[in-house]
Protein backbone atom coordinates (compact mmCIF):
# COMPACT_ATOMS: atom_id res chain seq x y z
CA UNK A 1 0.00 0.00 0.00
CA UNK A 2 1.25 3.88 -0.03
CA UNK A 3 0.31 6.79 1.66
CA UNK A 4 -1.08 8.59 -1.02
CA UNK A 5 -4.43 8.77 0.51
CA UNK A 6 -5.39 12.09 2.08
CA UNK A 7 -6.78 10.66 5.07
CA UNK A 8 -3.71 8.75 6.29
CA UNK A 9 -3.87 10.24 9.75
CA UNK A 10 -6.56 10.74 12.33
CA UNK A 11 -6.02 14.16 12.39
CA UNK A 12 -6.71 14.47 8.65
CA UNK A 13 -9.65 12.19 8.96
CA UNK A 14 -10.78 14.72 11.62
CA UNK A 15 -10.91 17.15 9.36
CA UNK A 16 -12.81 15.24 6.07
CA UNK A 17 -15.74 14.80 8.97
CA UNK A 18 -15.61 17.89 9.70
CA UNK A 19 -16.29 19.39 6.64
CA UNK A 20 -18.95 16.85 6.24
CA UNK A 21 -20.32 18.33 9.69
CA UNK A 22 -19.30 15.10 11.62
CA UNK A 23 -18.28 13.98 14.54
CA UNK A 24 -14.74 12.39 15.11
CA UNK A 25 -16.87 9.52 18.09
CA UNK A 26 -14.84 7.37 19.19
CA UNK A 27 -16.80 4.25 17.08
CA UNK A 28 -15.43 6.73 13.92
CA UNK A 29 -12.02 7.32 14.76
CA UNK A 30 -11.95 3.36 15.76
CA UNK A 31 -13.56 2.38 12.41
CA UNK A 32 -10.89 4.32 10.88
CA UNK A 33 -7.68 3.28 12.51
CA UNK A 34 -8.63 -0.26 11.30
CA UNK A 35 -9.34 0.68 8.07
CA UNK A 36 -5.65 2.39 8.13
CA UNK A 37 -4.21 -0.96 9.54
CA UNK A 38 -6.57 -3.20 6.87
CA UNK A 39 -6.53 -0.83 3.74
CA UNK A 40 -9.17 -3.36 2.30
CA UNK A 41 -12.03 -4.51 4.65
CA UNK A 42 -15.56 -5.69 4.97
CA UNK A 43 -17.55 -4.73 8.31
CA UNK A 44 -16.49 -7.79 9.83
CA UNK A 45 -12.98 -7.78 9.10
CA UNK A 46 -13.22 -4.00 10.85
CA UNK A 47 -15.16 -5.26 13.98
CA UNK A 48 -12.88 -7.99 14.62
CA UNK A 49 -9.98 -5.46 14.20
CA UNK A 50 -11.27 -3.05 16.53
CA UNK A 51 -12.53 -5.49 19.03
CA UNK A 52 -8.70 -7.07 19.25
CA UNK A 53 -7.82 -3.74 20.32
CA UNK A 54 -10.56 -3.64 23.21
CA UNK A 55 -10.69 -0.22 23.51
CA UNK A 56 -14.40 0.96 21.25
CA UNK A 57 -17.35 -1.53 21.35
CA UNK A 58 -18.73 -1.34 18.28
CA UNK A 59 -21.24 -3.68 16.71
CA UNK A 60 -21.40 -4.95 13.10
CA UNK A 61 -24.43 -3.23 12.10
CA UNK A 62 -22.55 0.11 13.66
CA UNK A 63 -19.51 -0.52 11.45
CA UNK A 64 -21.16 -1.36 8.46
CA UNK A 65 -23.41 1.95 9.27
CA UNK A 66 -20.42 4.11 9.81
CA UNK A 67 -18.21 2.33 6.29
CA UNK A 68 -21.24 2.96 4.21
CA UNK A 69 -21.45 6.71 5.40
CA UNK A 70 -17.81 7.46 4.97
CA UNK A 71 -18.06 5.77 1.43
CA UNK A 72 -21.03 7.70 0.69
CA UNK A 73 -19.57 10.82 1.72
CA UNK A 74 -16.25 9.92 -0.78
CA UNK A 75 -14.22 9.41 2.30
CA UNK A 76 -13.28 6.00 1.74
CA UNK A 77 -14.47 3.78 -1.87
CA UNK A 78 -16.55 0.25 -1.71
CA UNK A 79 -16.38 -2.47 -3.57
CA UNK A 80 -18.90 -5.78 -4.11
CA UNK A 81 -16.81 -8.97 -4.23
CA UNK A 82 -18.16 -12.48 -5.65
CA UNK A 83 -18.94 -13.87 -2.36
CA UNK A 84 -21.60 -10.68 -2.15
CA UNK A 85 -19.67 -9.12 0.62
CA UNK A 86 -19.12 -5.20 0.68
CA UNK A 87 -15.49 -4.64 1.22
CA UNK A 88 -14.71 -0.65 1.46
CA UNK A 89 -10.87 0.99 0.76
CA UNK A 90 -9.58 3.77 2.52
CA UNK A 91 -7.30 4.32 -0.27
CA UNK A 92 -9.50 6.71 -2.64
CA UNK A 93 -6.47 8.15 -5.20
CA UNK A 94 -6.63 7.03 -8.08
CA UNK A 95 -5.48 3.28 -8.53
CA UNK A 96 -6.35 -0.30 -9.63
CA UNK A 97 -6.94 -3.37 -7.91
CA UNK A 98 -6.50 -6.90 -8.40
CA UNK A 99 -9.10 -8.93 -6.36
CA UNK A 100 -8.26 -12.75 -5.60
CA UNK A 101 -11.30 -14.36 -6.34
CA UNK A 102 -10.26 -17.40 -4.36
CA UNK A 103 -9.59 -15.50 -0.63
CA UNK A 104 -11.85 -12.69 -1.32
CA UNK A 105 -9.22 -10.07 -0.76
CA UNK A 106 -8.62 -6.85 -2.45
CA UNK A 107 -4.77 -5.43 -3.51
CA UNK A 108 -3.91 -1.94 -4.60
CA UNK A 109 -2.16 -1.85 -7.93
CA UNK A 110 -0.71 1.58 -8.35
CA UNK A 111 0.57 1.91 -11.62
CA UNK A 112 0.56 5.78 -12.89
CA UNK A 113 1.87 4.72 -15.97
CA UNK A 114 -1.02 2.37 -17.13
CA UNK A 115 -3.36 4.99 -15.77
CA UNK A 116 -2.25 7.85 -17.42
CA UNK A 117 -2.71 5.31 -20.66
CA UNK A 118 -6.14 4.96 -19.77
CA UNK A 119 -6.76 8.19 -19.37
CA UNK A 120 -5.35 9.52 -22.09
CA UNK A 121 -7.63 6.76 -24.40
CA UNK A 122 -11.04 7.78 -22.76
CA UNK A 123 -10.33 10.86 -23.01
CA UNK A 124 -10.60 10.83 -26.61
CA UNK A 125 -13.34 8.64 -26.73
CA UNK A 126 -17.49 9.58 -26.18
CA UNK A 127 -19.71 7.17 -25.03
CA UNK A 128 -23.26 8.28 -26.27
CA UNK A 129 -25.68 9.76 -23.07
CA UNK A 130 -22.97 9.65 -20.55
CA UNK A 131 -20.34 11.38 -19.31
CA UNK A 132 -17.24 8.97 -17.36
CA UNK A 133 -17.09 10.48 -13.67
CA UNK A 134 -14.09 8.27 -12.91
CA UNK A 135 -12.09 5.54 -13.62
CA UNK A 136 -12.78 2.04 -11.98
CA UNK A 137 -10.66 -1.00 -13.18
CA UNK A 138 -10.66 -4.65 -11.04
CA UNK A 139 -7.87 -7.27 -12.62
CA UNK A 140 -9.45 -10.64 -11.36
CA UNK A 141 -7.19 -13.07 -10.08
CA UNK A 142 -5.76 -15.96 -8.52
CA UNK A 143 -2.66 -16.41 -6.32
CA UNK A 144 0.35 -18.41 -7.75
CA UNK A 145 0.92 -21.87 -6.00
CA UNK A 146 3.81 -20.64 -4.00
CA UNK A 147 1.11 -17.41 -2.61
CA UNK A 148 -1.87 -19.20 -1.81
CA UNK A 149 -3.12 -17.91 1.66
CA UNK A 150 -5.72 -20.05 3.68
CA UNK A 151 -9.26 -18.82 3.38
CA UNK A 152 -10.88 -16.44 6.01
């Protein structure tokens, strides 16, 4: 991962609620941290985080609540895997991903390079009755023998 993302520190993320007119709770600020430690997570994944730290009881339903707001807001992105699970990145610059479609995990590709190819090609290109808002590509993969992880 890099640190490209604007809200790499709590006091930054302090300051994107803010201007959204909300408050830095402590369930927020939690949800957040493990997002920063996970980069790619569903509501689970961020409960069990947070919970391993002890210090904010959250709930599922809160987290989830709290991800989808931030991603609403454009504070952090979501995502829909295959196994119908919302996973939500706190990395919102501009990027790819590969998603392994066997451990249902998400990895940032940052390639400015291929992007600025991309770009460049639908920039020149019109797509009748719509206008492209932003750029959104998913490689779909599978990890080599030697990389396999065990399931969550």
């Amino acid at each position: 991962m890099t640190n490209q993302t604007p809200k790499s520190n709590i006091e930054q993320f302090k300051t994107a609620l803010k201007a959204h007119s909300l408050k830095a709770t402590p369930q927020r600020l939690a949800v957040h941290e493990a997002m920063l430690a996970l980069g790619h997570a569903s509501a689970d994944m961020v409960t069990e985080e947070i919970r391993k730290n002890g210090n904010t009881k959250v709930t599922v339903a809160s987290v989830y609540n709290i991800l989808t707001n931030l991603a609403m807001l454009g504070i952090y992105h979501y995502r829909l895997s295959s196994n119908n699970k919302m996973y939500f990145d706190v990395n919102t610059f501009k990027h790819f991903h590969i998603y392994d479609c066997e451990n249902h995990q998400y990895k940032d590709v940052v390639d400015s390079e291929l992007m600025e190819m991309v770009e460049n090609y639908l920039s020149r290109k019109r797509y009748r009755g719509y206008s492209i808002d932003h750029i959104d590509i998913q490689l779909v993969g599978r990890p080599t023998k030697k990389k396999r992880v065990s399931s969550l």
